[in-house]
C-alpha atoms as a PDB file:
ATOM      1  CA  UNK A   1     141.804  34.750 114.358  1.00  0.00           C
ATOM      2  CA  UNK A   2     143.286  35.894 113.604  1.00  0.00           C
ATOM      3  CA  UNK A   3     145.306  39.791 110.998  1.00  0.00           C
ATOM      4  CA  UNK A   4     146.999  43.611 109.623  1.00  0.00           C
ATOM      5  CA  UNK A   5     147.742  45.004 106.646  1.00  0.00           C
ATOM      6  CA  UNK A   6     150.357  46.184 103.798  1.00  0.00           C
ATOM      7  CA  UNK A   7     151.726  49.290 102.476  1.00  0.00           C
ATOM      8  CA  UNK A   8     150.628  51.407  99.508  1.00  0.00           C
ATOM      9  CA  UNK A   9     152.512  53.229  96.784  1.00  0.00           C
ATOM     10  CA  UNK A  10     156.164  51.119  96.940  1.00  0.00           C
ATOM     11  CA  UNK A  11     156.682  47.332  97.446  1.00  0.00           C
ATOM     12  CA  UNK A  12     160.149  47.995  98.258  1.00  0.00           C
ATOM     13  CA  UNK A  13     159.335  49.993 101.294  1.00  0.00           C
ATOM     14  CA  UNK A  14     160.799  48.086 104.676  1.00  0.00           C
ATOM     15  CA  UNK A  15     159.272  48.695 107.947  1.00  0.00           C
ATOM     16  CA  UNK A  16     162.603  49.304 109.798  1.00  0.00           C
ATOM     17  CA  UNK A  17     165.071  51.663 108.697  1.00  0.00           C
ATOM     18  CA  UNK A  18     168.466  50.241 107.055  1.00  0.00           C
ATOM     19  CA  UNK A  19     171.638  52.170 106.213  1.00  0.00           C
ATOM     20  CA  UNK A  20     171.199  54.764 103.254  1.00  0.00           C
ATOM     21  CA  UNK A  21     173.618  52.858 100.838  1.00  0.00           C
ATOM     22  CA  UNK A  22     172.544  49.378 101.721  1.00  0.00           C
ATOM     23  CA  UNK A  23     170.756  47.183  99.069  1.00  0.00           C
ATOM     24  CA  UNK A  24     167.527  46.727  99.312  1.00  0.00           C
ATOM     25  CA  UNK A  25     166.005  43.415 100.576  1.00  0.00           C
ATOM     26  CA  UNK A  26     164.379  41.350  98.034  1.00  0.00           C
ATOM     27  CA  UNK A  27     160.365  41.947  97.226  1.00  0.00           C
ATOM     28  CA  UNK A  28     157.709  39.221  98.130  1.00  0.00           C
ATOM     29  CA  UNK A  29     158.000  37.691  94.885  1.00  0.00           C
ATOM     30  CA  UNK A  30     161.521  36.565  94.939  1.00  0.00           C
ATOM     31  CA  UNK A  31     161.377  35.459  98.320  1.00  0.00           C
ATOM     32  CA  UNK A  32     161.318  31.436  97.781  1.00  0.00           C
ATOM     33  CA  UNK A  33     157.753  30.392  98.408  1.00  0.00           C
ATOM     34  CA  UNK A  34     158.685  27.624 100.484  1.00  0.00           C
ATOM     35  CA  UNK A  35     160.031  30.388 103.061  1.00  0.00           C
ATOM     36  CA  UNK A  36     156.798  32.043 103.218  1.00  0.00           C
ATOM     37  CA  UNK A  37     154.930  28.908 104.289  1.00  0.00           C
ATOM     38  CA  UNK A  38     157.242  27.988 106.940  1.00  0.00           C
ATOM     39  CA  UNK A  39     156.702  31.519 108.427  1.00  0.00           C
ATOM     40  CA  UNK A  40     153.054  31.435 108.050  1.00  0.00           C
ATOM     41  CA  UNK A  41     153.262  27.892 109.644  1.00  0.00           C
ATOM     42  CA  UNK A  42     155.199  28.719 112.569  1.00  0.00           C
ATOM     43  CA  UNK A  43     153.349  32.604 113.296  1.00  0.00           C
ATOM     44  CA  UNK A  44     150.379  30.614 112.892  1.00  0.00           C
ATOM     45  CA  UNK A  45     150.975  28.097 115.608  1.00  0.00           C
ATOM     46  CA  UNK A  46     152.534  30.383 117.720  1.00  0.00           C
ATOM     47  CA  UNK A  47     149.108  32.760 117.526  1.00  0.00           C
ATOM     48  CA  UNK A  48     147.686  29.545 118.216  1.00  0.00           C
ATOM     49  CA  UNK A  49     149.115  28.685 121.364  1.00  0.00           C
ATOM     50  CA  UNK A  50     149.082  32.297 122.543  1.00  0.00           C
ATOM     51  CA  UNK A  51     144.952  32.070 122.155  1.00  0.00           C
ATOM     52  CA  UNK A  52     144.545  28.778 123.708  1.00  0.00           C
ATOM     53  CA  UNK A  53     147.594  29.133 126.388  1.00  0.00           C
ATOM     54  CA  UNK A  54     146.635  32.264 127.510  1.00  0.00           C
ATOM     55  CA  UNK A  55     142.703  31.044 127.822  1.00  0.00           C
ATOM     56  CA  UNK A  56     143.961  28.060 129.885  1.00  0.00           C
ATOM     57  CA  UNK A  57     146.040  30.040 132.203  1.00  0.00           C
ATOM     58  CA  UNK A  58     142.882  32.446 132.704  1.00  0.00           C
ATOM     59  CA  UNK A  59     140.986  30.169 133.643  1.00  0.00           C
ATOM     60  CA  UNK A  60     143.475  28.699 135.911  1.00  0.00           C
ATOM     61  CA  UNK A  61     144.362  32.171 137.570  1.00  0.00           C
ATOM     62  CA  UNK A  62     140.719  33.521 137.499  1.00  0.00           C
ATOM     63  CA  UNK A  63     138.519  30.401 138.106  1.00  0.00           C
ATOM     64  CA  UNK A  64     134.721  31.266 138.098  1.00  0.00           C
ATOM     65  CA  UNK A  65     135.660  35.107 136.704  1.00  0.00           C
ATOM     66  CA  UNK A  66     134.584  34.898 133.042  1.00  0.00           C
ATOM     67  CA  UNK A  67     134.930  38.174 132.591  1.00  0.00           C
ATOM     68  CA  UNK A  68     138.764  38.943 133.649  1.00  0.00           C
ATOM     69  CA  UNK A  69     139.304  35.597 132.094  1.00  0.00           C
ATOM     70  CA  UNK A  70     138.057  37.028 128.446  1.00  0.00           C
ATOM     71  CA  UNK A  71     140.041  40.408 129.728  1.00  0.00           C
ATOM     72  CA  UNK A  72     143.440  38.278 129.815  1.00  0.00           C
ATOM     73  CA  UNK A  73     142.892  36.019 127.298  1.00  0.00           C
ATOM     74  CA  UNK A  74     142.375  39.234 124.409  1.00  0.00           C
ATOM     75  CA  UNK A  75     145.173  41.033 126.268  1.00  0.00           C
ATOM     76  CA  UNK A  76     147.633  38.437 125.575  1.00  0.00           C
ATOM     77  CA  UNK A  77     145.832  37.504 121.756  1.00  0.00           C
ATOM     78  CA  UNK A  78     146.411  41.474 121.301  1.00  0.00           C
ATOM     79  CA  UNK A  79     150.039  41.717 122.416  1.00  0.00           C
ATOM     80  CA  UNK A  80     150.889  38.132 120.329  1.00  0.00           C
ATOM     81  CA  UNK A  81     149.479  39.613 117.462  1.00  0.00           C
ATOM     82  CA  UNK A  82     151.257  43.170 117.695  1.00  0.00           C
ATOM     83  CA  UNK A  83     154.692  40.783 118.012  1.00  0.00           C
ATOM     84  CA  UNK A  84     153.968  37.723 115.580  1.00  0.00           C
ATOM     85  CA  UNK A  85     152.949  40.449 112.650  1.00  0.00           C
ATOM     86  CA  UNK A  86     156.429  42.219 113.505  1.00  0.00           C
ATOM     87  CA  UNK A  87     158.425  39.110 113.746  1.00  0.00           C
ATOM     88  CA  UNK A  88     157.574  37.155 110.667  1.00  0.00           C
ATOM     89  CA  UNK A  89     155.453  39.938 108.104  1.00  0.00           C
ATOM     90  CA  UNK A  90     159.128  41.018 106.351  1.00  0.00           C
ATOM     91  CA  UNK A  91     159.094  37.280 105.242  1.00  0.00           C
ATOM     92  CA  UNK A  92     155.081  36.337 104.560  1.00  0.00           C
ATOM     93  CA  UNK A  93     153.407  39.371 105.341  1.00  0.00           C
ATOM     94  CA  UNK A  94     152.229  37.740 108.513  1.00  0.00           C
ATOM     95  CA  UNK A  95     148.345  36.766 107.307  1.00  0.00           C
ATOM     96  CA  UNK A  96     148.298  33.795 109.624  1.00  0.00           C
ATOM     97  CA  UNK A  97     144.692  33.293 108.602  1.00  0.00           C
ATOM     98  CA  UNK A  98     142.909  32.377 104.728  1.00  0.00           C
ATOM     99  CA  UNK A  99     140.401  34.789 105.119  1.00  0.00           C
ATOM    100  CA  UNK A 100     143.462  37.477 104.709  1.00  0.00           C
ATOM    101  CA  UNK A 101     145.199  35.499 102.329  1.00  0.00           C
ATOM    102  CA  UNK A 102     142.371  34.745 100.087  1.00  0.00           C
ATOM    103  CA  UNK A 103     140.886  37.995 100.236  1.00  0.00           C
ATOM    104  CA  UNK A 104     144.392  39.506  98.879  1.00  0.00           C
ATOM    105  CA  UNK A 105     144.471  36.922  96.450  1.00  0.00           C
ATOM    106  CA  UNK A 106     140.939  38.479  95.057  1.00  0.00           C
ATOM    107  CA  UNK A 107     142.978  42.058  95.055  1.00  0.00           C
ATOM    108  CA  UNK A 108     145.931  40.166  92.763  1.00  0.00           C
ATOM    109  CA  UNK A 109     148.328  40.055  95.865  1.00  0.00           C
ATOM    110  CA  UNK A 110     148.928  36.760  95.798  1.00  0.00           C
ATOM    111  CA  UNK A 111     147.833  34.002  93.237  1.00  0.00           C
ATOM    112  CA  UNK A 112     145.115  31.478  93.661  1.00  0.00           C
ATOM    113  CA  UNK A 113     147.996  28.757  94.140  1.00  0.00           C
ATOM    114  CA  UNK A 114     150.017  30.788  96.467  1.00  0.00           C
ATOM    115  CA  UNK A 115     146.669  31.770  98.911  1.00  0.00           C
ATOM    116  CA  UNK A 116     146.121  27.840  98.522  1.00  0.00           C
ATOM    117  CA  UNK A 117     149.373  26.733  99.867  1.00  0.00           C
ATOM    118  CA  UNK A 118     149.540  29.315 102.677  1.00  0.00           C
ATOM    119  CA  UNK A 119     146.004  28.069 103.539  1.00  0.00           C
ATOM    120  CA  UNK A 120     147.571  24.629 104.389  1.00  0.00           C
ATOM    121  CA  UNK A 121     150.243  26.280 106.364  1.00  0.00           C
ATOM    122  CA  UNK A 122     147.888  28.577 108.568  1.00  0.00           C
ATOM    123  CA  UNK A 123     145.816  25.479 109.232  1.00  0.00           C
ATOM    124  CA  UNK A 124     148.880  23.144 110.456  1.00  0.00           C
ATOM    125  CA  UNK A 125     150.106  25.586 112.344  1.00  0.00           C
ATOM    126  CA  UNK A 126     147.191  26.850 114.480  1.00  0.00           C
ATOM    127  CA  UNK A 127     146.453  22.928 115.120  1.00  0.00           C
ATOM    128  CA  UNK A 128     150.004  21.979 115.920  1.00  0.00           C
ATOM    129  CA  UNK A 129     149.987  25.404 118.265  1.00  0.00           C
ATOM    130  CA  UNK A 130     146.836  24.274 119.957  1.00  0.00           C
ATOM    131  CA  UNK A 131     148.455  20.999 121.002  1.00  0.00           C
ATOM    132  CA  UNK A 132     152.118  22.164 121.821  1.00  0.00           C
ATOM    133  CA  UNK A 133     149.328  24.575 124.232  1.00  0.00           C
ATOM    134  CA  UNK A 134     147.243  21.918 125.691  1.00  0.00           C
ATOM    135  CA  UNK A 135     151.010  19.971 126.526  1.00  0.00           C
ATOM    136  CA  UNK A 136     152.161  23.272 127.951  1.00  0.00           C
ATOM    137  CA  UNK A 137     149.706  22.599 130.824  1.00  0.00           C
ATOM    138  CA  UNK A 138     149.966  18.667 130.715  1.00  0.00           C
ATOM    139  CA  UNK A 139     146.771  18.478 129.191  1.00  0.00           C
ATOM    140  CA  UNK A 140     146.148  15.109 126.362  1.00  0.00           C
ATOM    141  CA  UNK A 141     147.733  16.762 123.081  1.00  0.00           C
ATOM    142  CA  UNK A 142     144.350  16.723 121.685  1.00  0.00           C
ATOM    143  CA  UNK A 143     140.940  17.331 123.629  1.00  0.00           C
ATOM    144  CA  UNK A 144     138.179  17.774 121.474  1.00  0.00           C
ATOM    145  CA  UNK A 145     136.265  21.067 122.933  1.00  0.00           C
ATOM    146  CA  UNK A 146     132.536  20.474 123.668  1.00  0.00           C
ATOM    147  CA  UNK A 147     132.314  24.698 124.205  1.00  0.00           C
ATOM    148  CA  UNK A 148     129.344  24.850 122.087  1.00  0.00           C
ATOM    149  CA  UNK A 149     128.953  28.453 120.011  1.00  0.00           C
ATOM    150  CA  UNK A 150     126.970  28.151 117.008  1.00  0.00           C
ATOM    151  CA  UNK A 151     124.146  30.904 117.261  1.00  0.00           C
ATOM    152  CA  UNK A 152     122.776  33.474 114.949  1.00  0.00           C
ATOM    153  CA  UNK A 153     123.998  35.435 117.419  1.00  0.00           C
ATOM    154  CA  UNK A 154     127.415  34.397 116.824  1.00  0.00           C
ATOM    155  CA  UNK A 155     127.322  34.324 113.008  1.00  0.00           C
ATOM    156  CA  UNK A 156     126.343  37.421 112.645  1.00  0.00           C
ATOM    157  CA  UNK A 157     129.246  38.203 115.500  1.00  0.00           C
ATOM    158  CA  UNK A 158     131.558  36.554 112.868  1.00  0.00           C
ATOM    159  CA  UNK A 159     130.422  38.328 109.938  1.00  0.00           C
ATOM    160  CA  UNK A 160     131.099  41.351 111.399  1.00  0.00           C
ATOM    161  CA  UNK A 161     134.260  40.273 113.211  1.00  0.00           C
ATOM    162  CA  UNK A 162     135.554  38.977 110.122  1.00  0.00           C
ATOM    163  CA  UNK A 163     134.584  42.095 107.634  1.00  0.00           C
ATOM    164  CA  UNK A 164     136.257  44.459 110.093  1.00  0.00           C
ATOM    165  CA  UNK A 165     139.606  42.530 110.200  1.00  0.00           C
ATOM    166  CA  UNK A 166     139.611  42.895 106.754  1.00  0.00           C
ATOM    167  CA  UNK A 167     138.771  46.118 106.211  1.00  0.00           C
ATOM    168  CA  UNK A 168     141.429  47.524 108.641  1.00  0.00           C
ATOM    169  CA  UNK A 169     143.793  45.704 106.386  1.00  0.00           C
ATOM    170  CA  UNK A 170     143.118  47.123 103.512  1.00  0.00           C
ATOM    171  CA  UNK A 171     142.396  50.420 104.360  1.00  0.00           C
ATOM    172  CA  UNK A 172     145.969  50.443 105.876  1.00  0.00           C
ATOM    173  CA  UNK A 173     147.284  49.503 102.727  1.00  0.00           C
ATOM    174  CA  UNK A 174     145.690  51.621 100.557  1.00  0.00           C
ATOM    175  CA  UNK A 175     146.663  54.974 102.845  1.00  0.00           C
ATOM    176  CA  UNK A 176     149.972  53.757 103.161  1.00  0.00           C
ATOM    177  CA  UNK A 177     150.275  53.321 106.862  1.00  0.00           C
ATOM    178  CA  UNK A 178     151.918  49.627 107.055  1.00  0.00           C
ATOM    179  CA  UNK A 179     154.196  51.015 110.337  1.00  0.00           C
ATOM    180  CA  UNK A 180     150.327  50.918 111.463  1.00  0.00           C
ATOM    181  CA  UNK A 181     149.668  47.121 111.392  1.00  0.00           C
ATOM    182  CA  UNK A 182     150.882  45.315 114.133  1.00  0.00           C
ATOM    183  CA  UNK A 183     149.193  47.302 116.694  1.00  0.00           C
ATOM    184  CA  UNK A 184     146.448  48.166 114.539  1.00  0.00           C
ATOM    185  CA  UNK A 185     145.452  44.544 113.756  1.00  0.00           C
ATOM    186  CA  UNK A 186     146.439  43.576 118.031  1.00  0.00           C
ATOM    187  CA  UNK A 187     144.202  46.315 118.882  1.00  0.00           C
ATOM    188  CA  UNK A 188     140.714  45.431 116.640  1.00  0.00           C
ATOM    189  CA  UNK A 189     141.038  41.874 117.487  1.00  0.00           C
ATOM    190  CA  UNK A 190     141.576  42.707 121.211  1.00  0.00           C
ATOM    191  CA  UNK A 191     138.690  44.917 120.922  1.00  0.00           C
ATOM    192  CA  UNK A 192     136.134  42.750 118.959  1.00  0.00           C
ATOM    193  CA  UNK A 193     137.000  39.706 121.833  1.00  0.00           C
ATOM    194  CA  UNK A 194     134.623  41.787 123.861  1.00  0.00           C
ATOM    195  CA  UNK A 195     132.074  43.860 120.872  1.00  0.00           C
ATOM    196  CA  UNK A 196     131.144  40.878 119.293  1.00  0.00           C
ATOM    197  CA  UNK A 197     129.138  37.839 121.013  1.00  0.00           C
ATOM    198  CA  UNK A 198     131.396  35.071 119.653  1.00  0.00           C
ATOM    199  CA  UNK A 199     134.703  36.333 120.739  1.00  0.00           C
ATOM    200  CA  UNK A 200     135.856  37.599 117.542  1.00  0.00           C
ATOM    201  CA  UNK A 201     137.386  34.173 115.904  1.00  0.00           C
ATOM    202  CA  UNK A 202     138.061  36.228 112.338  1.00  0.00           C
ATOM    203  CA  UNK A 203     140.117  33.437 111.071  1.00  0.00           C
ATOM    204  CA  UNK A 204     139.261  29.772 109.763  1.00  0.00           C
ATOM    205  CA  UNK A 205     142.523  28.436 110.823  1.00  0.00           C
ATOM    206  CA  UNK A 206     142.697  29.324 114.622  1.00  0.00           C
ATOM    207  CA  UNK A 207     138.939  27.846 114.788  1.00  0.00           C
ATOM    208  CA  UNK A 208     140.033  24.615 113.927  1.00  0.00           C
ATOM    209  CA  UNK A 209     143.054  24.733 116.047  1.00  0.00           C
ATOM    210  CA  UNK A 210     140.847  25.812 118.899  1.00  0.00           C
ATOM    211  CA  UNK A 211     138.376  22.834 118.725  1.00  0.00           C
ATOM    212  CA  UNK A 212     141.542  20.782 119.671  1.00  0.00           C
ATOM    213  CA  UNK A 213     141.721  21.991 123.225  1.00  0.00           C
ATOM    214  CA  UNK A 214     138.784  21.603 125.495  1.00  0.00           C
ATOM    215  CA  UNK A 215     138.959  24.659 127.077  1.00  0.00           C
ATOM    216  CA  UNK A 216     138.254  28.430 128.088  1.00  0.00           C
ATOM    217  CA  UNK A 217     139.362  28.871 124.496  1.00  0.00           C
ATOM    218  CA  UNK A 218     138.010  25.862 122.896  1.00  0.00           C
ATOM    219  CA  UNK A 219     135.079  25.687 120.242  1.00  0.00           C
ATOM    220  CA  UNK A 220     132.996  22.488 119.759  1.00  0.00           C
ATOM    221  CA  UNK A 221     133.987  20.463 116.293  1.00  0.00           C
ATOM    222  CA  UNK A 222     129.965  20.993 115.838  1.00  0.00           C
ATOM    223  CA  UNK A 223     130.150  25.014 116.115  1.00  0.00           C
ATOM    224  CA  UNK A 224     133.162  24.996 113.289  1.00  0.00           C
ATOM    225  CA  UNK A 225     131.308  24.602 109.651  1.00  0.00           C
ATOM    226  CA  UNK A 226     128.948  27.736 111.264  1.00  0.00           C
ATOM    227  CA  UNK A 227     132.249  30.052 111.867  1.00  0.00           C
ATOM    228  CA  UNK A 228     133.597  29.540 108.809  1.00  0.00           C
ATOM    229  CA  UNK A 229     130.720  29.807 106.635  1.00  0.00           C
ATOM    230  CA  UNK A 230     130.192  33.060 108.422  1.00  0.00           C
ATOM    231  CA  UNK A 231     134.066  33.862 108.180  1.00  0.00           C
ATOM    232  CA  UNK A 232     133.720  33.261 104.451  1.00  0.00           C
ATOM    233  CA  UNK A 233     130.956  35.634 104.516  1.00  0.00           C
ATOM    234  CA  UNK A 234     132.665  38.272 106.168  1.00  0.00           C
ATOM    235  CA  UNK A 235     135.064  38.101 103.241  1.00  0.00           C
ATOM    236  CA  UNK A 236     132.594  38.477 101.016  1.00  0.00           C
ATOM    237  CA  UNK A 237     131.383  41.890 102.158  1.00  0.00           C
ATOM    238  CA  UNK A 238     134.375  43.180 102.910  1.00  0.00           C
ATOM    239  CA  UNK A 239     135.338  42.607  99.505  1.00  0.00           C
ATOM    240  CA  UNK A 240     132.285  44.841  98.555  1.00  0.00           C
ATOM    241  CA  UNK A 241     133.319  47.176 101.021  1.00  0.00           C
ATOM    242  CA  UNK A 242     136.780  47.836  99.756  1.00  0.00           C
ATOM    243  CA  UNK A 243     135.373  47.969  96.134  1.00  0.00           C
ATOM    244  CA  UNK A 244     133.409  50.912  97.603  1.00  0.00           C
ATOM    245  CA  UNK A 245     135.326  53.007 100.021  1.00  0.00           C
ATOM    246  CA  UNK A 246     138.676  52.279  98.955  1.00  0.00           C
ATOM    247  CA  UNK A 247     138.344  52.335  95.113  1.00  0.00           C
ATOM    248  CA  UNK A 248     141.228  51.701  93.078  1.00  0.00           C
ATOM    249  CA  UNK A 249     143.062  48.923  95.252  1.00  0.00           C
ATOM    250  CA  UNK A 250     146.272  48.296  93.319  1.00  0.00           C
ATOM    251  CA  UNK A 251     147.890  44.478  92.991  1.00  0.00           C
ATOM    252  CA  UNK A 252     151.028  46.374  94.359  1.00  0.00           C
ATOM    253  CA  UNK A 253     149.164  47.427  97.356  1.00  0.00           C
ATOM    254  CA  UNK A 254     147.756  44.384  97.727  1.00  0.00           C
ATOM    255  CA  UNK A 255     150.829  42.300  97.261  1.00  0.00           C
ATOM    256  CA  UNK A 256     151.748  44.322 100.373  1.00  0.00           C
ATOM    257  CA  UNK A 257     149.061  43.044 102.930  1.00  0.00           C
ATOM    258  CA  UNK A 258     149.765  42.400 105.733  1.00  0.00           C
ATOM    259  CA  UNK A 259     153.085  44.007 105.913  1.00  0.00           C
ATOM    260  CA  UNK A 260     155.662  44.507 103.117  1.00  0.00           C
ATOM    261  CA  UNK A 261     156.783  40.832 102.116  1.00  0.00           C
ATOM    262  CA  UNK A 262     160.650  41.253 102.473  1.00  0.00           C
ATOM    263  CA  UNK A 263     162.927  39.059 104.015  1.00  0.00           C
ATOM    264  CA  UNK A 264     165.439  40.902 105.881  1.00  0.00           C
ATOM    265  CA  UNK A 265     168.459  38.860 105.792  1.00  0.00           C
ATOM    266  CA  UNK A 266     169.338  40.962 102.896  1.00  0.00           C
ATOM    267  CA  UNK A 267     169.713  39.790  99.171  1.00  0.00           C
ATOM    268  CA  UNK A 268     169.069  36.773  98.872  1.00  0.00           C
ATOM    269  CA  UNK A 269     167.051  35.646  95.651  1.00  0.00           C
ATOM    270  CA  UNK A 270     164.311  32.725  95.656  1.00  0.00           C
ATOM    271  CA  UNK A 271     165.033  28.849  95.168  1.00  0.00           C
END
């Protein structure tokens, strides 16, 4: 799942204020690379273990009530969102899933390399998040799930999921309203948990971590290649989208998404 978006007109902009005569943070670019993963790795597996955790205690606290289980699972998914996109986008820009990061890479935000690399990281994270879950509850570290999803129903559920994730993005970045992301993005993806049929996935690397953990939040290995192919298809027309209603998408705006990429311990350059 995961989600948020960037600012528009000014890289250097921060999200929190800073002294009038301070010096700017470095931009994304010259933050070393290798920082960037390890934020997207550990946001990742902390959204990770917020999805599954939070399904496991439902289910514990509300056995038999599937629908106050859903209600507390995509109110704590919302509020780990709103906090994870706060606490690491100065550094990464918080994507936590490829669909984002790939998507920005079409837009010239990142390179084909870079989207590559955080791919790797979004995907060990979310699994390694799933597990550190499932021992949370002294669960096995890995159970595969046997929660079977794959539908048309939910495909189309994904599509749709998927394409409005990224389409709150971008229009946030292209109007310049990055203070808007974190509860933006918490608040769509809490939404879609209940709009769309599958639960609103939206992100290739939390499915796979989910199919770890045989759970409320668990998918079935089976379901996977169906939510991603429909994932990659939401990317696909939201790309489309963007070309149409927000013409003009600049590489600076894009480098932007989620959040500015600046890592606030000051002026430090890349290595």
């Amino acid at each position: 799942m995961c989600t948020g978006c960037g600012g528009v007109g000014g890289i250097g902009r921060v999200l929190l204020s800073r002294p009038r005569n301070s010096t700017p943070p470095p931009l994304m670019n010259q933050v070393a690379l290798w920082r960037r993963l390890a934020a997207e790795c550990v946001g990742s597996g902390f959204l990770a273990a917020v999805v599954v955790g939070s399904g496991i205690a439902a289910q514990q606290l509300s056995p038999g009530n599937a629908g106050l289980d859903l209600f507390e699972n995509a109110a704590a998914t919302a509020a780990g969102l709103y906090v994870l996109i706060l606490m690491m986008g100065p550094i990464s820009g918080a994507h936590f899933n490829p669909v984002v990061s790939f998507v920005d890479a079409a837009f010239g935000g990142l390179n084909w390399q870079e989207a590559t690399a955080y791919l790797v990281a979004q995907v060990t994270g979310c699994c390694a998040g799933a597990v550190v879950a499932n021992l949370m509850y002294s669960r096995s570290f890995v159970s595969l799930s046997t929660h079977h999803r794959a539908s048309d129903a939910h495909f189309l559920s994904e599509v749709v999921a998927t394409a409005g994730l990224i389409l709150v993005i971008f229009a946030l970045a292209r109007s310049g309203r990055s203070r808007s992301a974190p509860g933006a993005v918490g608040a769509y993806i809490g939404a879609a948990y209940f709009f769309t049929s599958s639960t609103s996935f939206a992100n290739p690397a939390v499915t796979v971590g989910r199919m770890l953990s045989n759970t409320f939040a668990g998918i079935a290995p089976s379901s996977v290649p169906t939510f991603i192919a429909a994932q990659a298809l939401g990317a696909v027309v939201a790309i489309g989208l963007i070309r149409v209603l927000l013409p003009g998408m600049t590489r600076a705006e894009a480098g932007d998404v989620l959040v500015p990429h600046h890592f606030a311990a000051g002026t430090e350059e890349a290595r």
